[in-house]
C-alpha atoms as a PDB file:
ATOM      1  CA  UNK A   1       0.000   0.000   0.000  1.00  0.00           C
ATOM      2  CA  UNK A   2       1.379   3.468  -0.644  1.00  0.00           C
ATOM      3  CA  UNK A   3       2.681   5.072   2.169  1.00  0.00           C
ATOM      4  CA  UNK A   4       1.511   8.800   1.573  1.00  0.00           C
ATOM      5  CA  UNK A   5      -0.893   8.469  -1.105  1.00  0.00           C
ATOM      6  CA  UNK A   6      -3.751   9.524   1.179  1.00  0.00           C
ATOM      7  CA  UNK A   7      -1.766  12.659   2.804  1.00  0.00           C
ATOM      8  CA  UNK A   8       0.987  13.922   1.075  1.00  0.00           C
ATOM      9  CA  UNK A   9       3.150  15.343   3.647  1.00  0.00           C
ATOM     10  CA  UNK A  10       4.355  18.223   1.287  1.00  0.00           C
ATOM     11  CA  UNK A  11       1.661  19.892   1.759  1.00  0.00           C
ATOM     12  CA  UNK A  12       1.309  20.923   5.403  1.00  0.00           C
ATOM     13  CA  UNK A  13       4.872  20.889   6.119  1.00  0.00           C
ATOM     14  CA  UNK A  14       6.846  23.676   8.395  1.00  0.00           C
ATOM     15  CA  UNK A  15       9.147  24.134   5.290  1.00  0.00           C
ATOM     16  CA  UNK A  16       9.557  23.265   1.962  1.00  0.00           C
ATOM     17  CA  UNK A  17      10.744  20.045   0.904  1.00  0.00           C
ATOM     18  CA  UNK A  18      13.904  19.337  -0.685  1.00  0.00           C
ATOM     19  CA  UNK A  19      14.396  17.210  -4.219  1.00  0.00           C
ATOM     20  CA  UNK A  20      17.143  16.467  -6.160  1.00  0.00           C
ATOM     21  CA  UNK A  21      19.077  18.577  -8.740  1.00  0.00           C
ATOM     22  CA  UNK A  22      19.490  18.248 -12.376  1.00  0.00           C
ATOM     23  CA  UNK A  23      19.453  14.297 -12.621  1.00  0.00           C
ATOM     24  CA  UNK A  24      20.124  13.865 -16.493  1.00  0.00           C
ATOM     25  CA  UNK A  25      22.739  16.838 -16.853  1.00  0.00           C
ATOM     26  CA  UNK A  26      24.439  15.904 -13.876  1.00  0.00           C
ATOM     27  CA  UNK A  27      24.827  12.247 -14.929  1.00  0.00           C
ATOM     28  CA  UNK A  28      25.734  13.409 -18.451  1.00  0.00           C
ATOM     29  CA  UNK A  29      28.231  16.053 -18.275  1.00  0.00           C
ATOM     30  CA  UNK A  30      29.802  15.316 -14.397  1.00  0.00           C
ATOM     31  CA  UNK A  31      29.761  11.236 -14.464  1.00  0.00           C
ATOM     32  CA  UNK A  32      30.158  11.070 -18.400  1.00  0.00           C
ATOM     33  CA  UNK A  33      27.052   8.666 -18.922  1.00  0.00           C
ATOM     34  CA  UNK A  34      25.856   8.600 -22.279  1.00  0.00           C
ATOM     35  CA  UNK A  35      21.989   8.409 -22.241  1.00  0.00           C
ATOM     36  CA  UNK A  36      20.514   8.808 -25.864  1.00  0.00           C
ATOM     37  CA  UNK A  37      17.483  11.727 -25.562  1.00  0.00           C
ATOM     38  CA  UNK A  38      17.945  12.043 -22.311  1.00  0.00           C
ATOM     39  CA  UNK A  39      16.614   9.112 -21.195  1.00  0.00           C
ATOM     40  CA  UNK A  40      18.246   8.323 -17.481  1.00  0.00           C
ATOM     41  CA  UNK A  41      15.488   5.321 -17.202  1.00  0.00           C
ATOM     42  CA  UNK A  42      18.208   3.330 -19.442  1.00  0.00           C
ATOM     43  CA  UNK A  43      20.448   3.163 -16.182  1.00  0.00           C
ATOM     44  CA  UNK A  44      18.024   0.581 -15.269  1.00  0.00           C
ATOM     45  CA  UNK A  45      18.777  -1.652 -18.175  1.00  0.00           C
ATOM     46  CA  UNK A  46      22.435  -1.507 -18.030  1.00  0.00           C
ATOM     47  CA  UNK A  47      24.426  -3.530 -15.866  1.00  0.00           C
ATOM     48  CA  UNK A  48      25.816  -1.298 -12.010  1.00  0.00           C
ATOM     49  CA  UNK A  49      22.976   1.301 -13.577  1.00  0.00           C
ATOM     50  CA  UNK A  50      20.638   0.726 -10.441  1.00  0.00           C
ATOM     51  CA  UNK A  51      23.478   1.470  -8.506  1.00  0.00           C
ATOM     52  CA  UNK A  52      24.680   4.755 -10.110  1.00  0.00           C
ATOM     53  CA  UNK A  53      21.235   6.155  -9.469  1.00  0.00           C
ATOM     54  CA  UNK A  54      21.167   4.823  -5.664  1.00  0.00           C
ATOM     55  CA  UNK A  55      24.500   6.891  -5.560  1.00  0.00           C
ATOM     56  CA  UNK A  56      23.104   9.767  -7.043  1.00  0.00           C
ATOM     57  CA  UNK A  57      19.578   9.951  -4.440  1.00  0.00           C
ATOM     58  CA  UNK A  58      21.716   8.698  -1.679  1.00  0.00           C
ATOM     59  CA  UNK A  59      23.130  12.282  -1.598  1.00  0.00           C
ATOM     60  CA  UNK A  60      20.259  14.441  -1.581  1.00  0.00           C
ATOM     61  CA  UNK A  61      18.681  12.044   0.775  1.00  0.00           C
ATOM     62  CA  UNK A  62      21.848  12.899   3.650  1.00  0.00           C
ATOM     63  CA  UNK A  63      21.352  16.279   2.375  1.00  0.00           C
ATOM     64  CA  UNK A  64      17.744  16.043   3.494  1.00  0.00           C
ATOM     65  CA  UNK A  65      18.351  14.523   7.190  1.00  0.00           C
ATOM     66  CA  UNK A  66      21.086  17.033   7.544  1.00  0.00           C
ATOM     67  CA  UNK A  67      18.511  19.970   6.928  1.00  0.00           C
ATOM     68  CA  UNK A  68      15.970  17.761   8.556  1.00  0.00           C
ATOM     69  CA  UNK A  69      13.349  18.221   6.108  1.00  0.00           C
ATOM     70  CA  UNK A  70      11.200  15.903   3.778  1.00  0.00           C
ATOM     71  CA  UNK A  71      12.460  15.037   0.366  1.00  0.00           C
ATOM     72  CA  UNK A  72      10.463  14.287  -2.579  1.00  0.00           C
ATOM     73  CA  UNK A  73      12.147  11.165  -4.555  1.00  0.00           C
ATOM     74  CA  UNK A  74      10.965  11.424  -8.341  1.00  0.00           C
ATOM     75  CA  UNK A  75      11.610   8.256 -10.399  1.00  0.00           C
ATOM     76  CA  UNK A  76      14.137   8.572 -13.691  1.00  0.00           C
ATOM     77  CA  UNK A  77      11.380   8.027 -15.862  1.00  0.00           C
ATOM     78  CA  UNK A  78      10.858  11.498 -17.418  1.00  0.00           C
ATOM     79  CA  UNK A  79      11.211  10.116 -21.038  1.00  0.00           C
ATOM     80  CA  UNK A  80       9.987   6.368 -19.862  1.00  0.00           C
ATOM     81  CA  UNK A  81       6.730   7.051 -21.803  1.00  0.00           C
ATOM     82  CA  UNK A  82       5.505   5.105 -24.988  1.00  0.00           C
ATOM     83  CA  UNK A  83       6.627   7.619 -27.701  1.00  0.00           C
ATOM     84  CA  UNK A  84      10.465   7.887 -26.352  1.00  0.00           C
ATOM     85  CA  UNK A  85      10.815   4.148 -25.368  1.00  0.00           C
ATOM     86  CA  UNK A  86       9.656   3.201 -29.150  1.00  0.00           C
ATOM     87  CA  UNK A  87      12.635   5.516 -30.032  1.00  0.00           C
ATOM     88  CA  UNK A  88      15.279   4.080 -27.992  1.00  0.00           C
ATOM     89  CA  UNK A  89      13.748   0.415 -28.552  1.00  0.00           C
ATOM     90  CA  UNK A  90      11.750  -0.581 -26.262  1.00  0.00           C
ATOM     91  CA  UNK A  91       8.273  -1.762 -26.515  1.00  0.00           C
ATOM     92  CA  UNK A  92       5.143  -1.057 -24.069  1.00  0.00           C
ATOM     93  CA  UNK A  93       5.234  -4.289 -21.459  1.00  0.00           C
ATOM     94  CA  UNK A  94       8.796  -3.952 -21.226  1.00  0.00           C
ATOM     95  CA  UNK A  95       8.958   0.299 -20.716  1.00  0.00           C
ATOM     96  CA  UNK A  96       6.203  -0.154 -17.942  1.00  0.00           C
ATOM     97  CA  UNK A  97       8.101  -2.637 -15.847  1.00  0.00           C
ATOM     98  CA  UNK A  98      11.079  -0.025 -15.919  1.00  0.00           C
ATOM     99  CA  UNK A  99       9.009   1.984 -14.795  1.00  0.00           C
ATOM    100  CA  UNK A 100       7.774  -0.009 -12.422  1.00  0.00           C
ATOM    101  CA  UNK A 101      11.337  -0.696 -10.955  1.00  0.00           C
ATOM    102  CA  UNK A 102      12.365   2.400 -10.722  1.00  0.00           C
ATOM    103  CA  UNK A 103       9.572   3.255  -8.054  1.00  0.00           C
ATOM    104  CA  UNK A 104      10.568  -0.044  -6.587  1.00  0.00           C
ATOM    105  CA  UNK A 105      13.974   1.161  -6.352  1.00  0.00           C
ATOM    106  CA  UNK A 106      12.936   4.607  -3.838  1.00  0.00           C
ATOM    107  CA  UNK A 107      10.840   2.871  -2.013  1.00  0.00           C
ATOM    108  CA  UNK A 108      13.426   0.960  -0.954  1.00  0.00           C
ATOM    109  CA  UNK A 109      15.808   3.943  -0.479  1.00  0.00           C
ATOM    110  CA  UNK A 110      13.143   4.757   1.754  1.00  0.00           C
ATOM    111  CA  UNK A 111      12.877   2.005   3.655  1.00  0.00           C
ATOM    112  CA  UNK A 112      16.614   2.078   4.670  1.00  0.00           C
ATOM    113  CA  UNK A 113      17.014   6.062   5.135  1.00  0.00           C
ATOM    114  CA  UNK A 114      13.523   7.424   6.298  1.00  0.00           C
ATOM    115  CA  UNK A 115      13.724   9.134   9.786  1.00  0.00           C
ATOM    116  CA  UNK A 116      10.985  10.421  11.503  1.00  0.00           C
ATOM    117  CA  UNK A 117      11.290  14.414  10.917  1.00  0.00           C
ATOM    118  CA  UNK A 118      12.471  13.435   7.273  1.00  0.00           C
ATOM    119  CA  UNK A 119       9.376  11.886   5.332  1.00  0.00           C
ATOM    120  CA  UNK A 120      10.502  10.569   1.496  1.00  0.00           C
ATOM    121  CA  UNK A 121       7.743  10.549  -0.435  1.00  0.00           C
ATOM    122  CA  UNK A 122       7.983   8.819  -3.888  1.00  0.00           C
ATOM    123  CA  UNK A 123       6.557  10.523  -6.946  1.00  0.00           C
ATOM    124  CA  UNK A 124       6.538   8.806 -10.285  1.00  0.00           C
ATOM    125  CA  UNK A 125       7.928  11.189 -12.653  1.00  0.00           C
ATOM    126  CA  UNK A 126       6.289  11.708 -16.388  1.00  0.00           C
ATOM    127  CA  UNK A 127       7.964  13.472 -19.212  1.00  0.00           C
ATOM    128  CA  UNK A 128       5.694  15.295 -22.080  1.00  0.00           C
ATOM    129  CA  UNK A 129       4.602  13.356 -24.860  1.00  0.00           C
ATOM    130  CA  UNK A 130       7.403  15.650 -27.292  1.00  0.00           C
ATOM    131  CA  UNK A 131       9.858  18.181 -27.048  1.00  0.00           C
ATOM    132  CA  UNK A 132       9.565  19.892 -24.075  1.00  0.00           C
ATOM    133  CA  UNK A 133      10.666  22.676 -25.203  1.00  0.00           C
ATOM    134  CA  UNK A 134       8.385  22.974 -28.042  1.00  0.00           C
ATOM    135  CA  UNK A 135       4.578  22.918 -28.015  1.00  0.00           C
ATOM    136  CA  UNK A 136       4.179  21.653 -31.799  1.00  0.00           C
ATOM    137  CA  UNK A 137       2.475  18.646 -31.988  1.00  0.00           C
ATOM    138  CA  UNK A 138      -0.100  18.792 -29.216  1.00  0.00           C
ATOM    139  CA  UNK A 139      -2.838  16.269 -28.559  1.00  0.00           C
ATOM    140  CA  UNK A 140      -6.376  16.460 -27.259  1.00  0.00           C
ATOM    141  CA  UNK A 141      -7.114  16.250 -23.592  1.00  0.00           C
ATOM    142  CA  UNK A 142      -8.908  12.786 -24.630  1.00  0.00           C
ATOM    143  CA  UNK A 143      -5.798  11.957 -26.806  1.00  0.00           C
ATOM    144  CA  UNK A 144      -3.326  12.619 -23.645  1.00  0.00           C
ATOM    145  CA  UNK A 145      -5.446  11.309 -21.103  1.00  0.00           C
ATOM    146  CA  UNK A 146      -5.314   7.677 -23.138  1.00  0.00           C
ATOM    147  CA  UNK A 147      -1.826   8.138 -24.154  1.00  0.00           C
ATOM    148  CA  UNK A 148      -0.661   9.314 -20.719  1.00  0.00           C
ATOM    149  CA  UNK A 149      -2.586   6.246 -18.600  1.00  0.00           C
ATOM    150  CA  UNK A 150      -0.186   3.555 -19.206  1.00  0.00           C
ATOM    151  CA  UNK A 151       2.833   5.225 -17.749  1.00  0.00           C
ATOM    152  CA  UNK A 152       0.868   6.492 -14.601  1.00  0.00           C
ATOM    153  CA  UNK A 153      -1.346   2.941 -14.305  1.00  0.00           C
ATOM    154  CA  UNK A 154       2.590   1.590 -14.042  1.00  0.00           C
ATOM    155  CA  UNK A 155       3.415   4.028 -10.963  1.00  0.00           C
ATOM    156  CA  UNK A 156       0.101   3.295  -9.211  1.00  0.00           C
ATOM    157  CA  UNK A 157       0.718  -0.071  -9.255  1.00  0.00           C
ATOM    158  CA  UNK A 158       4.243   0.001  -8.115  1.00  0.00           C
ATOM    159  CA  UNK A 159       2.622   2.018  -5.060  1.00  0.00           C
ATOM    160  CA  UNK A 160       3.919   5.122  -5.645  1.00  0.00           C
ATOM    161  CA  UNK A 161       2.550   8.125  -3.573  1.00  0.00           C
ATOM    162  CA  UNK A 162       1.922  10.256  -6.482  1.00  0.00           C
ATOM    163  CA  UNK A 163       2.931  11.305 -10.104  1.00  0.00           C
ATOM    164  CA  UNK A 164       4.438  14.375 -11.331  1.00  0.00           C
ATOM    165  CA  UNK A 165       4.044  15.563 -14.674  1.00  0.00           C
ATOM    166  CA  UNK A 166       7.489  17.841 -15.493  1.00  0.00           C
ATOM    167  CA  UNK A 167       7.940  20.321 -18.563  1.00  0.00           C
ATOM    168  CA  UNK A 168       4.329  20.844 -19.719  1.00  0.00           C
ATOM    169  CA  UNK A 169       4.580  23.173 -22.241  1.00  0.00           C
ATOM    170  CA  UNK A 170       0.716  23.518 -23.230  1.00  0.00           C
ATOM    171  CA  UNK A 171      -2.498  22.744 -21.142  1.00  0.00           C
ATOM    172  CA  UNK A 172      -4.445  19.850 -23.072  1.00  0.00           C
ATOM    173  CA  UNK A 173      -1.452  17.607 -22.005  1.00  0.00           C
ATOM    174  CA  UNK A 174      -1.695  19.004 -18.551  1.00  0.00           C
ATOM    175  CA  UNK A 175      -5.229  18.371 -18.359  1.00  0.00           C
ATOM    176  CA  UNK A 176      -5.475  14.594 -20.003  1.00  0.00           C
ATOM    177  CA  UNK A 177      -2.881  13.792 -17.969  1.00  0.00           C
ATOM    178  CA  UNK A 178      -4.638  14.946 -14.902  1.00  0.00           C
ATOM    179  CA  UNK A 179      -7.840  13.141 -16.054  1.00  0.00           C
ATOM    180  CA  UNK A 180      -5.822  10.191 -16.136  1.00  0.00           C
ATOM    181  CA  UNK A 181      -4.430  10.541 -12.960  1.00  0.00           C
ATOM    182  CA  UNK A 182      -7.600  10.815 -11.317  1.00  0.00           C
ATOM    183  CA  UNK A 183      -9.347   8.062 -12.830  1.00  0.00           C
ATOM    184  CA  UNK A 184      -6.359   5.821 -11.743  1.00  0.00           C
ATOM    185  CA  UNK A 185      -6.280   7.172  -8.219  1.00  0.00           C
ATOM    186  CA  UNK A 186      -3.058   8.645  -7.698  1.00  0.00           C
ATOM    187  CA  UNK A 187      -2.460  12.373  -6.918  1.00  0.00           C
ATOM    188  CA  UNK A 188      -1.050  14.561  -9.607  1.00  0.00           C
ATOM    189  CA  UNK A 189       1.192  17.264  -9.728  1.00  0.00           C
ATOM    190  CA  UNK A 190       1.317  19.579 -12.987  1.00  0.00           C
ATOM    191  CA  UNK A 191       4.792  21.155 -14.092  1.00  0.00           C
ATOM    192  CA  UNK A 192       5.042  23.547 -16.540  1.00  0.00           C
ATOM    193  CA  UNK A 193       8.114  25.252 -18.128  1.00  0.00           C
ATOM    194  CA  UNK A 194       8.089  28.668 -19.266  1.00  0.00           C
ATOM    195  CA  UNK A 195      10.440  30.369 -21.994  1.00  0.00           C
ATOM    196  CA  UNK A 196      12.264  33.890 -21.113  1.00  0.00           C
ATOM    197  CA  UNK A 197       8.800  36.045 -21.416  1.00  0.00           C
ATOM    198  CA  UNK A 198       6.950  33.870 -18.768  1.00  0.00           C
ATOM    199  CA  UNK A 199       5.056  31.931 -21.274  1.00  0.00           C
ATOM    200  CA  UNK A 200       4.672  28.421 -21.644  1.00  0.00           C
ATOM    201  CA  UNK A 201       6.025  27.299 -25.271  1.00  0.00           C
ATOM    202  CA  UNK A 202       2.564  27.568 -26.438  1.00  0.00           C
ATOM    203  CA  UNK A 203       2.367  31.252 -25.961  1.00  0.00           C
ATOM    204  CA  UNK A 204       0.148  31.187 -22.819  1.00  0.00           C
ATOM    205  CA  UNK A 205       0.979  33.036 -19.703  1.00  0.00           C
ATOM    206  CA  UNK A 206       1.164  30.382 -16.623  1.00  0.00           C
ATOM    207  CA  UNK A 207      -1.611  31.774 -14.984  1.00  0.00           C
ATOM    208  CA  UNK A 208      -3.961  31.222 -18.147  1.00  0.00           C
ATOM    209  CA  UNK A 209      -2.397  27.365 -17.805  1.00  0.00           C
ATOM    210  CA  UNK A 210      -2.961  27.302 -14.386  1.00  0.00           C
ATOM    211  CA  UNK A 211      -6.634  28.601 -13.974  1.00  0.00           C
ATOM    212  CA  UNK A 212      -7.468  26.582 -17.437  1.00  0.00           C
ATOM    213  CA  UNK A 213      -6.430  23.373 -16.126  1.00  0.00           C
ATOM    214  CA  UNK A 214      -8.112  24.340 -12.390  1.00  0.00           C
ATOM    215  CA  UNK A 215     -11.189  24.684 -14.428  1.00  0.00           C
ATOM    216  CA  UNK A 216     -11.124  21.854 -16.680  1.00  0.00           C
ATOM    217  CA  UNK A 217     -10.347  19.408 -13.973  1.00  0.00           C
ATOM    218  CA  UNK A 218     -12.096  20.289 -10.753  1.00  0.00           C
ATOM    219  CA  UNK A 219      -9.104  21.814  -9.078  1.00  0.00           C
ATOM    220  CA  UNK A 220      -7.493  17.935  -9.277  1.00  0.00           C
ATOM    221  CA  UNK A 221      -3.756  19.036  -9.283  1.00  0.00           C
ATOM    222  CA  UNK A 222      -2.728  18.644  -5.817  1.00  0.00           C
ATOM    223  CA  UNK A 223      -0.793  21.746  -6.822  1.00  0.00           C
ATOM    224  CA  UNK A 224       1.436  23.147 -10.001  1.00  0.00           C
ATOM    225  CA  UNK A 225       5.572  23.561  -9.884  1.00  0.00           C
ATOM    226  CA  UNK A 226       7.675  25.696 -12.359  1.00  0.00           C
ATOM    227  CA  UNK A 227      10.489  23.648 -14.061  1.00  0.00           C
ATOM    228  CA  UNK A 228      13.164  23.733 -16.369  1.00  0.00           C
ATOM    229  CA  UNK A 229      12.840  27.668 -16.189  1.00  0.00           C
ATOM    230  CA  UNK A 230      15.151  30.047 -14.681  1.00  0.00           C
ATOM    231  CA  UNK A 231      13.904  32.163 -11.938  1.00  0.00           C
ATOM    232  CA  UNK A 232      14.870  35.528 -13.850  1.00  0.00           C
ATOM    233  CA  UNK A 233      12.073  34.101 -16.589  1.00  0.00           C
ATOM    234  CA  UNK A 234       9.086  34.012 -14.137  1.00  0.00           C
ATOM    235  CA  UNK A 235       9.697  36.351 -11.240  1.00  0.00           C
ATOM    236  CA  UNK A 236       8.227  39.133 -12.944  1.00  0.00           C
ATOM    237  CA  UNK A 237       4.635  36.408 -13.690  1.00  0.00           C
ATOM    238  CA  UNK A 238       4.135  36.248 -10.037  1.00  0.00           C
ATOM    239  CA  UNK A 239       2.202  39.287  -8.578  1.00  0.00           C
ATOM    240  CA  UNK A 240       1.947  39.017  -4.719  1.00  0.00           C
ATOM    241  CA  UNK A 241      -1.856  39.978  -4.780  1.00  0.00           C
ATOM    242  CA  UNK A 242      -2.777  37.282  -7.029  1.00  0.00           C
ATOM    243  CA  UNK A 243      -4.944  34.487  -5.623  1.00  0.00           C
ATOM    244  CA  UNK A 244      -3.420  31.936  -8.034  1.00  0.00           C
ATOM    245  CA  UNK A 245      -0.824  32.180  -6.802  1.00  0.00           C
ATOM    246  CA  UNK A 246      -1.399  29.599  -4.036  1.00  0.00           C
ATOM    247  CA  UNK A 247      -1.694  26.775  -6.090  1.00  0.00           C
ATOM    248  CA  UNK A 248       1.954  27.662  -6.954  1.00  0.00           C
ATOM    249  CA  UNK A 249       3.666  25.506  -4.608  1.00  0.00           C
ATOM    250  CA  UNK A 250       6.964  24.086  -5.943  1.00  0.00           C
ATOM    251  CA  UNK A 251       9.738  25.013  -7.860  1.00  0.00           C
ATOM    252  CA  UNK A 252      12.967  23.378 -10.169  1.00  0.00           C
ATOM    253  CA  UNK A 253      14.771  25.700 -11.925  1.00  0.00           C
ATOM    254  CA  UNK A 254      17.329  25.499 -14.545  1.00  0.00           C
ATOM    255  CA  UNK A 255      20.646  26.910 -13.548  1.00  0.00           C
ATOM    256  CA  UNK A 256      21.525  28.912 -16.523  1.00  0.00           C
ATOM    257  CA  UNK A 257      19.509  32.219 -17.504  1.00  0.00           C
ATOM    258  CA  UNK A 258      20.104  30.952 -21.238  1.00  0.00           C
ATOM    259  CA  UNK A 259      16.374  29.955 -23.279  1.00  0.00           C
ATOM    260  CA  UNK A 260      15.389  26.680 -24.369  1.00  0.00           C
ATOM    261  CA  UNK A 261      16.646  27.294 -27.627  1.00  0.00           C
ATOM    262  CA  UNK A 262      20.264  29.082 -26.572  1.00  0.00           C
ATOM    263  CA  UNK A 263      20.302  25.403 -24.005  1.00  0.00           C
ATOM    264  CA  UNK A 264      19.680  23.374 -26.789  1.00  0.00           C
ATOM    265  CA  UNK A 265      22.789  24.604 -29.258  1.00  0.00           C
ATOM    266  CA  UNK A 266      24.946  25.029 -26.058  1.00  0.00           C
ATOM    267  CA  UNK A 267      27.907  22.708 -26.724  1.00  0.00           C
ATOM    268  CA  UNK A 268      29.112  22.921 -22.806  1.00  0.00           C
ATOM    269  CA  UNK A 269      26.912  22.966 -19.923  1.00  0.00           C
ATOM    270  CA  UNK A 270      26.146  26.320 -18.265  1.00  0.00           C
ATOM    271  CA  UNK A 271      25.902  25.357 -14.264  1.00  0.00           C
ATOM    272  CA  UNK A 272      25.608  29.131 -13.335  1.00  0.00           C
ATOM    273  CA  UNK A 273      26.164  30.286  -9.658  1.00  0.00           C
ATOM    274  CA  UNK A 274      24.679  28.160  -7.007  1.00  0.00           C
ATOM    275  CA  UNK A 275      24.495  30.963  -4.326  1.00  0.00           C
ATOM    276  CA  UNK A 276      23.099  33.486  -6.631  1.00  0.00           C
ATOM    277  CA  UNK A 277      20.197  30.948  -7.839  1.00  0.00           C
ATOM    278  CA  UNK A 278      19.694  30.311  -4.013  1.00  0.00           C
ATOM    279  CA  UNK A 279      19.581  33.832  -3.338  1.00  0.00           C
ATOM    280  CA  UNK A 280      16.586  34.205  -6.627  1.00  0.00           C
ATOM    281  CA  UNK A 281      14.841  31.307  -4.515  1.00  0.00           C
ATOM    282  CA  UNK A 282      14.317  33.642  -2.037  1.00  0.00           C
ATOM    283  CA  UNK A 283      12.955  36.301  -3.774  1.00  0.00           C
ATOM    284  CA  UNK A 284      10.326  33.496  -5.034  1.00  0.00           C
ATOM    285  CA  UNK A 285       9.210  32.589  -1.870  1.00  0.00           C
ATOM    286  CA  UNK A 286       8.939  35.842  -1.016  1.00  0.00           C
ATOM    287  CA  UNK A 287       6.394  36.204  -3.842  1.00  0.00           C
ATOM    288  CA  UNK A 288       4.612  32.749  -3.240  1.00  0.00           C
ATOM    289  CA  UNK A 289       2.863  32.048   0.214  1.00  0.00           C
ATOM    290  CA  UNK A 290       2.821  28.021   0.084  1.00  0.00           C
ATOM    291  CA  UNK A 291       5.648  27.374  -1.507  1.00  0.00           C
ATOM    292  CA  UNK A 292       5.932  23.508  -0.491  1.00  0.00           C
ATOM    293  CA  UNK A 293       8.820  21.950  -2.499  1.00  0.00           C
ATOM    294  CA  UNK A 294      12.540  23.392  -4.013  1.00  0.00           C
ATOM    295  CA  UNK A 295      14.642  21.526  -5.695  1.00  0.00           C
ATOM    296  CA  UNK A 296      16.476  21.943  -9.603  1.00  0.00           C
ATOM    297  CA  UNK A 297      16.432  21.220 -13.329  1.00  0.00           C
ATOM    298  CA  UNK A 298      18.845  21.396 -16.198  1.00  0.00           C
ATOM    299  CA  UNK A 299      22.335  22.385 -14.753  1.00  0.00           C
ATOM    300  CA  UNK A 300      21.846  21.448 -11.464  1.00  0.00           C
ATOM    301  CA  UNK A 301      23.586  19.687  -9.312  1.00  0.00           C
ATOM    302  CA  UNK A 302      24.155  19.095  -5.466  1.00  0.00           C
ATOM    303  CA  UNK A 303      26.249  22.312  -5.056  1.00  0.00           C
ATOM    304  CA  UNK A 304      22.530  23.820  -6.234  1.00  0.00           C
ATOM    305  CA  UNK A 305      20.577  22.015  -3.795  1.00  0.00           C
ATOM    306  CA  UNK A 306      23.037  22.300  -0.754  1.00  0.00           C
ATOM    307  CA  UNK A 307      22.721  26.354  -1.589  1.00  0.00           C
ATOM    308  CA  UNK A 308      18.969  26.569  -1.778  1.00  0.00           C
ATOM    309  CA  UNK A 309      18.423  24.251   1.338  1.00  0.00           C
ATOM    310  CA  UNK A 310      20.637  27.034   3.192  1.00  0.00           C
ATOM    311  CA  UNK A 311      18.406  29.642   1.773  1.00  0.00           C
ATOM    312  CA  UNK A 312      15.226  28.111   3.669  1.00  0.00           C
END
């Protein structure tokens, strides 16, 4: 049975919750692991691959008893849906029991490092369905909500607490996939990644995403984060006097101040300053009154995290 599906702890906590860095950059350009589109759920094909990812949580999990704070644990799965695993060769039964063990494999993280004072919950992480940096070929909400199922029917049954869907760039994929989610049983977090105006990569401003999606579902996000997005990008989106603003409760952000597209040519990787993206952390939860969970995206790494946990 899942230990916090019922209550996430997240939400009620005395301060925010910690999660890891930049998993993919930091495995590609610190530990020189080649993983083809990005895809870190390959680790758990290859042979010692389970291990380098126990490694890689194990820090941010002593990080998180250190601070004494909870720790969200999101699976490597970001490109582990249908689409992507085609790509890189794998078909449907065999992409869903990845999935599958890679929940298996933070729970029982959990199980050895989980103090009281330091809850770990386990969210199963989902990648969009294409670039997601580009909103080009987009899909009904019916369209995402069947093609999104699979992936999230896999977390539920590995008894994950919830899902998280990371780098939504438009709001028919954030809403399927929140249908989905519901009708499964599983809480749901929505992500979505902005470009250098505050705009998702459809053109919409994140509080048009935000209140769409509230409307279209019920409210059934148990909240939204901003990801893959440098702080610089959406500080100037988030008026204090806005009501929306509380269902605004977590944050990854990208290191570098660079857009999507300047990221995507960028030959070398651009990990920025870790105190001065803690220090823009602050300014954001100065702006946000429930801001539940920090952690990073591209460019991150523990230096990041170690910073930002200071900064709270």
């Amino acid at each position: 049975m899942a230990k916090y599906r019922g209550a996430l702890p997240q939400l009620d906590a005395p301060k925010p919750f910690l999660t890891d860095g930049g998993l993919e950059t930091t495995l590609i350009f610190q530990r020189g692991i080649e993983l083809p589109e990005f895809a870190a759920f390959l680790l758990l094909d290859r042979p010692g691959g389970e291990e380098t990812l126990v490694s890689y949580f194990s820090d941010y999990i002593q990080l998180a008893s250190a601070r004494q704070t909870g720790l969200i644990l999101d699976t490597p799965t970001w490109r582990a849906n249908r689409d992507w695993g085609r790509k890189l060769g794998y078909e449907p039964e065999r992409l869903m029991a990845l999935n599958r063990r890679a929940v298996n494999m933070l729970i029982a993280l959990r199980e050895r490092f989980e103090k009281p004072g330091t809850p770990m919950v386990v969210s199963g992480a989902i990648g969009p369905r294409g670039d997601g940096y580009r909103a080009e070929r987009r899909m009904s909400t019916d369209e995402a909500q069947n093609y999104h199922q699979e992936q999230i029917a896999a977390f539920a049954e590995a008894e994950a607490d919830m899902v998280t869907a990371f780098t939504m760039n438009y709001v028919e994929e954030a809403c399927g996939l929140t249908h989905a989610a519901k009708a499964i049983g599983i809480p749901v977090v929505i992500s979505f990644t902005v470009e250098i105006d505050g705009k998702l990569p459809s053109g919409q401003s994140l509080v048009e995403a935000v209140l769409q999606v509230d409307a279209e579902t019920g409210r059934h996000p148990q909240y939204y984060m901003i990801n893959c997005a440098h702080p610089t990008h959406f500080l100037p989106s988030l008026s204090s006097e806005a009501a929306w603003l509380a269902r605004l409760r977590g944050i990854r952000a990208n290191a570098s101040a660079k857009s999507h597209a300047e990221l995507d040519e960028a030959k070398e990787l651009d990990s920025g300053n870790p105190a001065e993206l803690a220090e823009q952390y602050r300014k954001v939860a100065g702006l946000l009154p429930h801001l539940h969970v920090v952690g990073g995206c591209c460019g991150t790494d523990f230096r990041h995290i170690q910073e930002i946990s200071k900064a709270f």
